[in-house]
Structures are given as C-alpha cells and as structure tokens.
C-alpha atoms as a PDB file:
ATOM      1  CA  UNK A   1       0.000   0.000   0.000  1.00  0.00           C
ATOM      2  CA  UNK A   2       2.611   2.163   1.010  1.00  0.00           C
ATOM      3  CA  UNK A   3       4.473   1.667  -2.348  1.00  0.00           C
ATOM      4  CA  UNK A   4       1.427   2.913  -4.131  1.00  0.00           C
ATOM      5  CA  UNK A   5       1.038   6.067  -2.167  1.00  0.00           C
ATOM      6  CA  UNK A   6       4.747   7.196  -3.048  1.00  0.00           C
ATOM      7  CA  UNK A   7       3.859   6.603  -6.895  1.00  0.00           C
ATOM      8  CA  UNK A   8       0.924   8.717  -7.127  1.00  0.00           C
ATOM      9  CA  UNK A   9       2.322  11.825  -6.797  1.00  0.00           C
ATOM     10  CA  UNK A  10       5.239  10.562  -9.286  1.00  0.00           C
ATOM     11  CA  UNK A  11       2.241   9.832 -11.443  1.00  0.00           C
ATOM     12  CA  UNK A  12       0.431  13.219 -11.045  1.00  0.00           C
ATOM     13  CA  UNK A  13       3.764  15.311 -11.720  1.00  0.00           C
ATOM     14  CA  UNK A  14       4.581  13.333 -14.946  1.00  0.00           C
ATOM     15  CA  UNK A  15       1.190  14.101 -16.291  1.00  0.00           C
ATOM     16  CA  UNK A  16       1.329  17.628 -15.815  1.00  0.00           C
ATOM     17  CA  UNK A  17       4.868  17.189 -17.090  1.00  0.00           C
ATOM     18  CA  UNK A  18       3.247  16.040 -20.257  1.00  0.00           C
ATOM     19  CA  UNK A  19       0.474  18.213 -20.586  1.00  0.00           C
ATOM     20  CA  UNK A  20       3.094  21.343 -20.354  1.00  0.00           C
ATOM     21  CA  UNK A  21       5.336  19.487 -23.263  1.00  0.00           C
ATOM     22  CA  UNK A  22       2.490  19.115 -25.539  1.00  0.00           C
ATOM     23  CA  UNK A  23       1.126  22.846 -24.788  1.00  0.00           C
ATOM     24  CA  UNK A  24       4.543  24.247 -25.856  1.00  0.00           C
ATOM     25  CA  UNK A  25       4.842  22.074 -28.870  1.00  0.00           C
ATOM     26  CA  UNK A  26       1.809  23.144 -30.052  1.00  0.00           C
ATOM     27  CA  UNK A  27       2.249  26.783 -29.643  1.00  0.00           C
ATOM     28  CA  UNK A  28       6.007  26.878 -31.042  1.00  0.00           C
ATOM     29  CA  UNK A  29       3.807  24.850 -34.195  1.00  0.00           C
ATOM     30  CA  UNK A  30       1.603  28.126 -34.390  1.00  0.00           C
ATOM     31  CA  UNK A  31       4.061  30.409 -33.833  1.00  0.00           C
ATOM     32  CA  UNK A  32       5.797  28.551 -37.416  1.00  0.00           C
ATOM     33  CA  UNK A  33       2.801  28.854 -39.125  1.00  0.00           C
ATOM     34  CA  UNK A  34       2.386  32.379 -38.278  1.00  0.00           C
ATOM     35  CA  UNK A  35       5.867  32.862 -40.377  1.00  0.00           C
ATOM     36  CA  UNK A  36       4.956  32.094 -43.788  1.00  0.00           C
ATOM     37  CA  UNK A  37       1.158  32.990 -43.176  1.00  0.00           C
ATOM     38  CA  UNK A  38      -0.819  34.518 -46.404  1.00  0.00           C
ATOM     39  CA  UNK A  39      -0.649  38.487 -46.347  1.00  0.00           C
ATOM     40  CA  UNK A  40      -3.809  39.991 -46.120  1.00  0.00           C
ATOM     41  CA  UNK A  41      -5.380  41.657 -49.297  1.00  0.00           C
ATOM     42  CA  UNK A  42      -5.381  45.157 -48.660  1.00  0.00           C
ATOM     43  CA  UNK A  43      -8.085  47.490 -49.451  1.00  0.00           C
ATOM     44  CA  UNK A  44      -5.971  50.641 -50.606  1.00  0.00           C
ATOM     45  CA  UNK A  45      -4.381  47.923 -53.707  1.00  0.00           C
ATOM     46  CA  UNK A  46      -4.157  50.049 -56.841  1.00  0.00           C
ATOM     47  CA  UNK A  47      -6.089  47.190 -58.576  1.00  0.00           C
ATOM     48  CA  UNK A  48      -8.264  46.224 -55.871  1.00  0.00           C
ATOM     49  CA  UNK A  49      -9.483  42.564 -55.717  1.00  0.00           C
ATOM     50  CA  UNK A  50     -12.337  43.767 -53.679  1.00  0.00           C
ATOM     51  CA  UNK A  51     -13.610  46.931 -55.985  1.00  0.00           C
ATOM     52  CA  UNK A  52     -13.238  45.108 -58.873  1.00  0.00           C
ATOM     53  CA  UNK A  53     -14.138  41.103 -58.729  1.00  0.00           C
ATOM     54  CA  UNK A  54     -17.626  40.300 -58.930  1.00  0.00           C
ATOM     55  CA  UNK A  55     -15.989  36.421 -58.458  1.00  0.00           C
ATOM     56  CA  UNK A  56     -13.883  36.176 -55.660  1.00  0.00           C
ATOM     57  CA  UNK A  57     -11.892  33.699 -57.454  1.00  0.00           C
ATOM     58  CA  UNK A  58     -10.820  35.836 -60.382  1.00  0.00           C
ATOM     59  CA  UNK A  59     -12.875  36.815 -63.620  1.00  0.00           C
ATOM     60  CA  UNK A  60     -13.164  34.549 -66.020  1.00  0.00           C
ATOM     61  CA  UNK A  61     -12.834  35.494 -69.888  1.00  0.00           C
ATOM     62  CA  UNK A  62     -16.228  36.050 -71.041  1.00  0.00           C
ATOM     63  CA  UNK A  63     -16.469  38.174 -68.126  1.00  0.00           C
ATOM     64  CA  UNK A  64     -13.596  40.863 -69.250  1.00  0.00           C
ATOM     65  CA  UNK A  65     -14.709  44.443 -69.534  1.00  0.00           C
ATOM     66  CA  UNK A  66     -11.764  46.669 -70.850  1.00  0.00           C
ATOM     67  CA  UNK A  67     -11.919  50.538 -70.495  1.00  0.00           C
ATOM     68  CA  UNK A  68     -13.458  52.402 -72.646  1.00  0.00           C
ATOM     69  CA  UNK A  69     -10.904  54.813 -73.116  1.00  0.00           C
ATOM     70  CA  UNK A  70      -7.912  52.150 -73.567  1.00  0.00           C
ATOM     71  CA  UNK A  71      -5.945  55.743 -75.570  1.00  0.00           C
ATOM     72  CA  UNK A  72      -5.356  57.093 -72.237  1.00  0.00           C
ATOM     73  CA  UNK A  73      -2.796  54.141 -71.748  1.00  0.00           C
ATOM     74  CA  UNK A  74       0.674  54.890 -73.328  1.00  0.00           C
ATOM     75  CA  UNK A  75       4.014  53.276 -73.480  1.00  0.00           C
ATOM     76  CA  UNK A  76       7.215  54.385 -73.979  1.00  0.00           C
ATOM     77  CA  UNK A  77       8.674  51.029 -75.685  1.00  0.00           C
ATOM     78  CA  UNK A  78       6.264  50.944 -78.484  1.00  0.00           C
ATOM     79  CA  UNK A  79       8.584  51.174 -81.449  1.00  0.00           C
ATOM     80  CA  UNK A  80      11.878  51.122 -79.750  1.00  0.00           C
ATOM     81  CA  UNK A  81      12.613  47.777 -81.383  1.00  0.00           C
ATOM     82  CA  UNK A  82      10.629  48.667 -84.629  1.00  0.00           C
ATOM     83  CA  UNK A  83      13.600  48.082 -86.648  1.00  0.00           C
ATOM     84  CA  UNK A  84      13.745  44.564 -85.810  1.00  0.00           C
ATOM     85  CA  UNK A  85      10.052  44.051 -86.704  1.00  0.00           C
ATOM     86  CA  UNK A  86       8.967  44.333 -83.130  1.00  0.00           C
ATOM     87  CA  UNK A  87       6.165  46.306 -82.655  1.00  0.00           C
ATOM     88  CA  UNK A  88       4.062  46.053 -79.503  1.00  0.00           C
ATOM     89  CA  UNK A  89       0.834  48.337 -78.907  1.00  0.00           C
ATOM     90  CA  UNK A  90      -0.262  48.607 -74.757  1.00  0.00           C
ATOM     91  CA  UNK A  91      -2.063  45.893 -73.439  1.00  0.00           C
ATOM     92  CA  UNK A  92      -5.705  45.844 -73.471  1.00  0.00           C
ATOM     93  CA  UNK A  93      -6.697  47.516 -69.345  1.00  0.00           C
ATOM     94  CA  UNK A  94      -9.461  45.545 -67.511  1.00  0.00           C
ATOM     95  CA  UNK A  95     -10.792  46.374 -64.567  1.00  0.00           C
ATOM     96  CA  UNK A  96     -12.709  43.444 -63.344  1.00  0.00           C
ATOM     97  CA  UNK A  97      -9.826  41.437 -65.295  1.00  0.00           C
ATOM     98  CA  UNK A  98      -6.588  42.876 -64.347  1.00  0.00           C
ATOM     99  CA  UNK A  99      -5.132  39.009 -63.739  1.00  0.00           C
ATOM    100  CA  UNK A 100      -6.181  38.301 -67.218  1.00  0.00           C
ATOM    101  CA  UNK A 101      -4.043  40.909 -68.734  1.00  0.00           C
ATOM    102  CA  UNK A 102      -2.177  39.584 -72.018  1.00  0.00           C
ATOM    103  CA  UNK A 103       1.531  40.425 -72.288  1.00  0.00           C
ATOM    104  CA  UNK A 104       3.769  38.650 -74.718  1.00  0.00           C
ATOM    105  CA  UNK A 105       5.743  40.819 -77.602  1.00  0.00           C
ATOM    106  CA  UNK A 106       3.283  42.131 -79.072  1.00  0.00           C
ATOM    107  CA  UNK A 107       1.343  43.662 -75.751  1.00  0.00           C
ATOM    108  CA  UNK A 108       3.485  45.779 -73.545  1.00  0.00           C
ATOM    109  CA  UNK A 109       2.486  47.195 -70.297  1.00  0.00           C
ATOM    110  CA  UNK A 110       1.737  51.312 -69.853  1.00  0.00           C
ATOM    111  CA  UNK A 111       4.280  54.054 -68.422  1.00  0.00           C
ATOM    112  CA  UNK A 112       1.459  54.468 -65.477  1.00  0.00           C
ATOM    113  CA  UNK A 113       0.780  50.932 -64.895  1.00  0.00           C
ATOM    114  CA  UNK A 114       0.900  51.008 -60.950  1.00  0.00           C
ATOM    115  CA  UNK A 115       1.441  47.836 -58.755  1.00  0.00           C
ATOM    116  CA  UNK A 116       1.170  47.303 -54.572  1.00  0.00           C
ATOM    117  CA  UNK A 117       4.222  44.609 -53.611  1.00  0.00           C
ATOM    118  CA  UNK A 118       4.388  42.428 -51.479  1.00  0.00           C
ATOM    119  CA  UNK A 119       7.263  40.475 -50.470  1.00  0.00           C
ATOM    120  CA  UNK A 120       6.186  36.458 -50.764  1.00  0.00           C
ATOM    121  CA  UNK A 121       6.522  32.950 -48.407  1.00  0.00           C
ATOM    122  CA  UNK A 122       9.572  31.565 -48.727  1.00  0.00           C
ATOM    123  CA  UNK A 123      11.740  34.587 -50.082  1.00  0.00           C
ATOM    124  CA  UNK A 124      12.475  38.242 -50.132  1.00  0.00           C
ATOM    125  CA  UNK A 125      11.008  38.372 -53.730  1.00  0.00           C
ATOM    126  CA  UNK A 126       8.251  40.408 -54.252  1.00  0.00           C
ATOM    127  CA  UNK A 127       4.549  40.075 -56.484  1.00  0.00           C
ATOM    128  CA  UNK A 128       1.545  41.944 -56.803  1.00  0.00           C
ATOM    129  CA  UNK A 129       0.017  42.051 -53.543  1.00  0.00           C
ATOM    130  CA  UNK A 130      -3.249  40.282 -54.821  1.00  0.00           C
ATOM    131  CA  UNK A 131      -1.401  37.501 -56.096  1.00  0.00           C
ATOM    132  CA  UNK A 132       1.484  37.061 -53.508  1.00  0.00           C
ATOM    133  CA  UNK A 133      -1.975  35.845 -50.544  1.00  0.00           C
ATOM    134  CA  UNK A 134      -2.263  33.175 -53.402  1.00  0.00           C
ATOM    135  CA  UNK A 135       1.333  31.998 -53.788  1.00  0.00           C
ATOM    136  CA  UNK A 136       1.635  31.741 -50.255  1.00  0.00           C
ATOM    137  CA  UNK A 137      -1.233  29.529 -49.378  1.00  0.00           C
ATOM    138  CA  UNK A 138      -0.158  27.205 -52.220  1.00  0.00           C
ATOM    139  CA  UNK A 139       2.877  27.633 -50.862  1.00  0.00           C
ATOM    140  CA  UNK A 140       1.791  26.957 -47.179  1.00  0.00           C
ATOM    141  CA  UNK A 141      -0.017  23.825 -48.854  1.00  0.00           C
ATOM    142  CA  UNK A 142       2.764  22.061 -50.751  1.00  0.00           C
ATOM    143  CA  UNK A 143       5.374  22.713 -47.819  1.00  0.00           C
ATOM    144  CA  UNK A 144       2.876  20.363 -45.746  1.00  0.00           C
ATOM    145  CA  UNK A 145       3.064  17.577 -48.111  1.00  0.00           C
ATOM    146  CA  UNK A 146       6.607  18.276 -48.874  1.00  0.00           C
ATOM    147  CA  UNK A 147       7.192  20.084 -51.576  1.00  0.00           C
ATOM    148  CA  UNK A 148       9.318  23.121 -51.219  1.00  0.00           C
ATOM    149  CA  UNK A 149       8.308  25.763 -53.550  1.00  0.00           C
ATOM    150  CA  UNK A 150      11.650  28.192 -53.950  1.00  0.00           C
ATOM    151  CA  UNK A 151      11.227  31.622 -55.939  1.00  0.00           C
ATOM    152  CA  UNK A 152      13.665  32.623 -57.739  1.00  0.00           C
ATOM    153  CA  UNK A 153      12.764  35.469 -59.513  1.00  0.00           C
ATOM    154  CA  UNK A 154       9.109  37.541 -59.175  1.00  0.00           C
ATOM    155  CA  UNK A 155       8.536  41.597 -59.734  1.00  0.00           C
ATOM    156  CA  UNK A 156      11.384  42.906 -61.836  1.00  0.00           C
ATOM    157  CA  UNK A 157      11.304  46.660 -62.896  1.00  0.00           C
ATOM    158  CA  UNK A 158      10.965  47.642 -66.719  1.00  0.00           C
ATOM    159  CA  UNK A 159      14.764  48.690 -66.997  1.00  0.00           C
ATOM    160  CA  UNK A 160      15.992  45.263 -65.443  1.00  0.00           C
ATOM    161  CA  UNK A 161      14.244  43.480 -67.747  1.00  0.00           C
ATOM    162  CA  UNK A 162      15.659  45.163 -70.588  1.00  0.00           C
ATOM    163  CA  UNK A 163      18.985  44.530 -69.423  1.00  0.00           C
ATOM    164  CA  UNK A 164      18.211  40.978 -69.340  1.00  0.00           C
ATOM    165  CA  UNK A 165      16.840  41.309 -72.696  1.00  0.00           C
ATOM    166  CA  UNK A 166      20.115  43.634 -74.691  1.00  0.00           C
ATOM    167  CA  UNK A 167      22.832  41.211 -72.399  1.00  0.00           C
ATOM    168  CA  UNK A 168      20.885  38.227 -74.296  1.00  0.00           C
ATOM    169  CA  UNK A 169      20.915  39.358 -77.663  1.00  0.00           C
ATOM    170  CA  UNK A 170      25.065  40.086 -76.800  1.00  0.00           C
ATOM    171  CA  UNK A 171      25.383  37.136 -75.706  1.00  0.00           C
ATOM    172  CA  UNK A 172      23.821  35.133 -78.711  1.00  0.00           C
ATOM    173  CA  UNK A 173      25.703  37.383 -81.306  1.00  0.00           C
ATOM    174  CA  UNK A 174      29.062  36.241 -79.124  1.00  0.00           C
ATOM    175  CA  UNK A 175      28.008  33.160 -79.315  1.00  0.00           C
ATOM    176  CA  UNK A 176      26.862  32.421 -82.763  1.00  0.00           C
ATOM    177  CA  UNK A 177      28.470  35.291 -84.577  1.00  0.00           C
ATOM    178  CA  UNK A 178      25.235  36.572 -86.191  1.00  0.00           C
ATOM    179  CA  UNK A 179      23.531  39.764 -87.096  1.00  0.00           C
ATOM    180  CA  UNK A 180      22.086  41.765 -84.524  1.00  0.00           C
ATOM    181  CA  UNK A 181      18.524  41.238 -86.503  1.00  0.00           C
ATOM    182  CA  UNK A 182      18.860  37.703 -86.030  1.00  0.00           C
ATOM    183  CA  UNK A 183      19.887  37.821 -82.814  1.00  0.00           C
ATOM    184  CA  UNK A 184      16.827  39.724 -81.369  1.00  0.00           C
ATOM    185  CA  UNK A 185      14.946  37.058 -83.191  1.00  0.00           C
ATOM    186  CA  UNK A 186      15.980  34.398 -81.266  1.00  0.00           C
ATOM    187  CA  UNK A 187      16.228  36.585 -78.204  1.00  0.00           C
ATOM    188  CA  UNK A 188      12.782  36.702 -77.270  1.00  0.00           C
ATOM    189  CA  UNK A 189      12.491  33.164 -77.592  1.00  0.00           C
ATOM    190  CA  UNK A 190      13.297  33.346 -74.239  1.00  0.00           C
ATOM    191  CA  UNK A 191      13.939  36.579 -72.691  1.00  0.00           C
ATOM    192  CA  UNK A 192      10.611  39.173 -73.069  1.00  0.00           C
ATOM    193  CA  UNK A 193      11.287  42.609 -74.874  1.00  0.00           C
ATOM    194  CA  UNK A 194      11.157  45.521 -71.880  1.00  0.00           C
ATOM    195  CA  UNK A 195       7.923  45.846 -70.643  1.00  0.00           C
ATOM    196  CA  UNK A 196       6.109  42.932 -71.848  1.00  0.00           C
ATOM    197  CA  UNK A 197       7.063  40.605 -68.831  1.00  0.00           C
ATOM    198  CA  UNK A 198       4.781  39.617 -66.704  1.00  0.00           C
ATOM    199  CA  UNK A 199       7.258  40.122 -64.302  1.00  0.00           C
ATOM    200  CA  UNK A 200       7.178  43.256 -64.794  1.00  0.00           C
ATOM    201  CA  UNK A 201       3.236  43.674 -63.604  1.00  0.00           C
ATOM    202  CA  UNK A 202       3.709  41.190 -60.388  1.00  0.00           C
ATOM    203  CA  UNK A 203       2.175  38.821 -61.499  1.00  0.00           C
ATOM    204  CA  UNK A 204       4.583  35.525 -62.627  1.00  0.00           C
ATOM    205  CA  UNK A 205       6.960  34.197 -60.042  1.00  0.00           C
ATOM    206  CA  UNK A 206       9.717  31.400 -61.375  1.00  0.00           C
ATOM    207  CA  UNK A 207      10.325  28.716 -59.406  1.00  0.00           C
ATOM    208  CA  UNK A 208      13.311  26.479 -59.331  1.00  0.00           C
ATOM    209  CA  UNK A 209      14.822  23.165 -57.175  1.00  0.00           C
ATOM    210  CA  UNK A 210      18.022  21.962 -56.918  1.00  0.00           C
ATOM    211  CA  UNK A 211      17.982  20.226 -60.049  1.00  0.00           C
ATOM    212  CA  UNK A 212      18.962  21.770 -62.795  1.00  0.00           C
ATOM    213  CA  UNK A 213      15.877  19.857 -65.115  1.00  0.00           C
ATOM    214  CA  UNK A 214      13.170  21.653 -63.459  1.00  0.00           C
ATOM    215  CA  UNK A 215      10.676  19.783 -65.774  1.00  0.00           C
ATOM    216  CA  UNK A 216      11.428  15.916 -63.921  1.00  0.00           C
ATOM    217  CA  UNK A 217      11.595  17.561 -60.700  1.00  0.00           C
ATOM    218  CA  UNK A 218       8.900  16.488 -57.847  1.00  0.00           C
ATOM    219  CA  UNK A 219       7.705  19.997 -57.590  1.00  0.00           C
ATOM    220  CA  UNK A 220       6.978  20.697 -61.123  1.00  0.00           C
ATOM    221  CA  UNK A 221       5.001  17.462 -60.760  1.00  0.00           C
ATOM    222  CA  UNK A 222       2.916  18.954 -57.929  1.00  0.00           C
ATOM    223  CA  UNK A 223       2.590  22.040 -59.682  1.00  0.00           C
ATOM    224  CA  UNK A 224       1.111  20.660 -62.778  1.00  0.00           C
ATOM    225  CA  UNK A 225      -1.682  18.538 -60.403  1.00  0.00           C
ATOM    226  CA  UNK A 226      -2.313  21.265 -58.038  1.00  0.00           C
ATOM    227  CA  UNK A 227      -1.049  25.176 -59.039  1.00  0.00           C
ATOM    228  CA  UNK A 228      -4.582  25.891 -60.582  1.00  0.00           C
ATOM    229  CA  UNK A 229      -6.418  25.215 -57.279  1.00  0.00           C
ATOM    230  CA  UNK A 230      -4.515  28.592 -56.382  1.00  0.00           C
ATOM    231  CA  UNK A 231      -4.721  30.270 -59.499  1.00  0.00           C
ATOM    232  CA  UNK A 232      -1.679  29.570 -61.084  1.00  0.00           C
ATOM    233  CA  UNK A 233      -0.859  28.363 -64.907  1.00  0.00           C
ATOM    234  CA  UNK A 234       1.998  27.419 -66.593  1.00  0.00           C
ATOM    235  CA  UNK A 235       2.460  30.242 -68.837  1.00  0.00           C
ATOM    236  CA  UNK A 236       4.759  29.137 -71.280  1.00  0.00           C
ATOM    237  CA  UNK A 237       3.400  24.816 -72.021  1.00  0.00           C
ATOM    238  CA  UNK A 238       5.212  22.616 -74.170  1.00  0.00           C
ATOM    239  CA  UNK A 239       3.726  22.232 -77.638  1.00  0.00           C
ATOM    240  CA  UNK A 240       2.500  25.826 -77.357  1.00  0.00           C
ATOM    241  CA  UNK A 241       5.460  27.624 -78.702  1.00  0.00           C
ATOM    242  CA  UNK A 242       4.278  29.029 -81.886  1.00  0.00           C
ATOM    243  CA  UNK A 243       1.478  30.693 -80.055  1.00  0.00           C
ATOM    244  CA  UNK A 244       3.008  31.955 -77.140  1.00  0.00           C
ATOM    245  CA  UNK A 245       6.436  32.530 -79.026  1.00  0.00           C
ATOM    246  CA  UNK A 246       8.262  31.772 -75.946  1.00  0.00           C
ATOM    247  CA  UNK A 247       9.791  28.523 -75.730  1.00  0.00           C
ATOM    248  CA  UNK A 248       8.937  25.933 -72.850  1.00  0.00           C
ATOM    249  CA  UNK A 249       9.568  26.994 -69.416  1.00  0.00           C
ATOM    250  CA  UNK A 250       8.499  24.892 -66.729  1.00  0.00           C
ATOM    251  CA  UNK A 251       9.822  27.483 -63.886  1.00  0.00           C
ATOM    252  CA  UNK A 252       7.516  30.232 -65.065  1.00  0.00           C
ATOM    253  CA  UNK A 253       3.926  30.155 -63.356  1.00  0.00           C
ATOM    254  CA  UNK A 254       1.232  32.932 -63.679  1.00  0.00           C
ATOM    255  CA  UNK A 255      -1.335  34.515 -61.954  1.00  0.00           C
ATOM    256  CA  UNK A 256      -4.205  34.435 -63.489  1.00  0.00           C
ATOM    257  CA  UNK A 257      -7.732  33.790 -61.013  1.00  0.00           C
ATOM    258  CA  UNK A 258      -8.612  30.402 -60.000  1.00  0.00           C
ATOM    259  CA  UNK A 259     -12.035  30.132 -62.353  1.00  0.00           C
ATOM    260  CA  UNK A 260      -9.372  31.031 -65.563  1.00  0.00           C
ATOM    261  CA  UNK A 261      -6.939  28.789 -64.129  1.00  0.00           C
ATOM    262  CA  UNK A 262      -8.902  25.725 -63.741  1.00  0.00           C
ATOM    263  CA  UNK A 263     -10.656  26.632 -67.190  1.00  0.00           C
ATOM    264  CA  UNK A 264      -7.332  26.496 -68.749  1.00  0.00           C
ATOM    265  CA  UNK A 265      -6.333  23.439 -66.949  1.00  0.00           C
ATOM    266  CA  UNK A 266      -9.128  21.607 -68.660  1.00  0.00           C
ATOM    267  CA  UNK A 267      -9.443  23.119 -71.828  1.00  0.00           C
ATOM    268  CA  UNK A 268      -5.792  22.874 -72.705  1.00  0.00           C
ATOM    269  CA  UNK A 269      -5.211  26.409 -73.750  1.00  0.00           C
ATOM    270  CA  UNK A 270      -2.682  29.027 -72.929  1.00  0.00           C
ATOM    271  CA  UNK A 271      -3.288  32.237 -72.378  1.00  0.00           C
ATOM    272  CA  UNK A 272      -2.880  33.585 -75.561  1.00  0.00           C
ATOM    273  CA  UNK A 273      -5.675  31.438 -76.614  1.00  0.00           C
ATOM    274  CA  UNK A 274      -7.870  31.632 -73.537  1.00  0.00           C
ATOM    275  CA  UNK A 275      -8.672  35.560 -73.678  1.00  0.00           C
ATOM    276  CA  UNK A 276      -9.433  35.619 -77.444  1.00  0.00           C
END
C-alpha cells in the first residue's frame, strides 16, 4: 500500500509534465505557421481585388470588360525595337480582369501601370500584392506535403528586364556570330522585350529546385496537379510555342484567377488562346 502512495504523486507530476510538453509544442507549431502565413489583401491595392471582382476567385474570360478609353494608356517602348520588326501596342486595361491581362511581344504594359508589392513565403522576392496571398497559401499547402516551392525570380522593374533582354541578344551574337537582326529574333524566344514581362506587372513568379531539369523535378510534378487550385498556370506549355512565341519553361507560373486557371487546366489552352 505504502508503495502505491509514493507513486501517485510521481504519477500526477509526470502528467502535468506532459500536458506542459504538448502545450509548448503546439504553440512553437503556431508560432511557425504564423511565419509564412498569407498576407492579407489590402483594401488601398491600386487594382483592388475587392472593388473590382464580382468572383472572388478571379474573372473569367467572357467576363472581361476593358476601359473604354484604352488611348489614355501609353508606353514608352512601343517602337523602340521597330527596326527589328517588333512592334508592340499597350495591353488591353481591364478592370474586373486585371489578372487576365495579355503580355507577350506584341502587348506591352503602360508608363502608369501602378502595382502594390508584397514580399512572398519563402523569399524576399516580391509580387503583386493580390497575387502574392495566393502563392503563399499554395505555398503553405505544398510545404505540408513536402514540396518546397523556392522563388527565384518575381517583380522585376521595366529597366531590369531590358537589361536581361540587350545582355541576351550580346550574348547570342558572341556566341553564334550573327547579325544583330537575327539575334533579337531568337532573343525573345526566351527573354521578353522591356515591358512585356509579366514580371514586370507582379504577377509571374519562377520557381526552381536543386535540379537543374526543373521539368522531372517532384515539384513541377505537384505544380502541374495542383497550381490551378490557387490560381496559377503554366504560362509558357510545351507544344505551345508558336502561339506563345516563348519557348517551354516549366519554372515560369502565372497569376491568373482560379475560375481562368482551372478553365485552362481543362481546356488545354494558354493564355494567348484563352482571352481571345
């Protein structure tokens, strides 16, 4: 009897002992999730979610409304590379569409195109603030299944992406020893003239892994099954080339609404052909 006396307060410390354990475990667990949680979307965005979605989700294409007054929107790059048969006009301005907005070479952004950043999960890169709450939730998700998601590149400014795009068309003429016509040609194969990046509205983010074949990677697996649940595409497809002009990239992923995105999952279609 004795002997079971002296073990019930051993008995009654250890459980409190493992209640406290399993009370701080749990709250260093929410203090982690609190780290990569989704920013809010705020109400003062340029482009407001809130003032101009009807679907929560993101509009769809038949739902597009574009300005009426689309001269108002000008941009300094149209013509700059006219004399290598590049000739953009500005992108077509929605406002209950903004996510749908086309950009390729022959759609350029406007001078007074304005964007809200936001820096996004798992990085210091930075996207349009809308878009960033979605990247981090599917971000949030995959990291709990284990798949790491790691940006590499998001919002770039106009004049960083044209450096990208002259040290390119260098490098091929180095390289190949060709005319600087055929050299831009082949340029924006993969590198987007100034101002036509959607980088350069917030709204792609490329993501990478640790092997070098992005494509055969697990995460580009798990993006392919699960990126248009957060409204996410794969801009750039394989087999799409000669309508997106851009050749396959399976690091570049786009913003686009989850309705469009799961639309274009089924129907096949890039964007290009989606909006038309």
């Amino acid at each position: 009897m004795n002997k079971n006396k002296n073990l019930r307060p051993m008995l009654f410390f250890a459980l409190i002992g493992i209640i406290f354990v399993s009370a701080l475990l749990f709250t260093i667990a929410k203090l982690t999730d609190k780290n990569i949680a989704p920013v809010p979307i705020e109400n003062d965005t340029t482009i407001s979610k809130t003032e101009y979605w009807e679907d929560p989700d993101g509009t769809v294409a038949k739902d597009i409304v574009y300005d009426e007054n689309q001269s108002v929107y000008k941009s300094s790059f149209i013509g700059e590379y006219k004399s290598f048969s590049i000739n953009p006009k500005v992108a077509k301005i929605s406002k209950n569409g903004w996510n749908l907005i086309l950009l390729n070479k022959n759609n350029v952004l406007p001078d007074n195109y304005e964007i809200n950043l936001t820096e996004i999960a798992g990085s210091k890169i930075k996207m349009d603030a809308d878009a960033a709450t979605y990247f981090n939730k599917m971000y949030i998700d995959a990291s709990r299944e284990g798949i790491i998601l790691t940006p590499f590149s998001g919002y770039r400014t106009v004049s960083f992406q044209r450096k990208l795009f002259e040290n390119k068309i260098l490098d091929i003429i180095e390289e190949k020893g060709v005319e600087e016509a055929e050299a831009v040609k082949s340029a924006i194969k993969s590198v987007n003239v100034p101002a036509s990046s959607e980088h350069n509205a917030g709204l792609s983010v490329d993501i990478v892994s640790r092997d070098d074949a992005f494509s055969q990677t697990e995460e580009y697996a798990w993006l392919c099954a699960n990126a248009q649940k957060y409204g996410f595409i794969l801009r750039y497809p394989e087999g799409k080339e000669k309508i997106t002009g851009v050749e396959f990239k399976p690091y570049h992923w786009r913003f686009v609404g989850i309705n469009a995105a799961n639309e274009m999952n089924k129907s096949g279609q890039c964007l290009e052909e989606y909006v038309k």
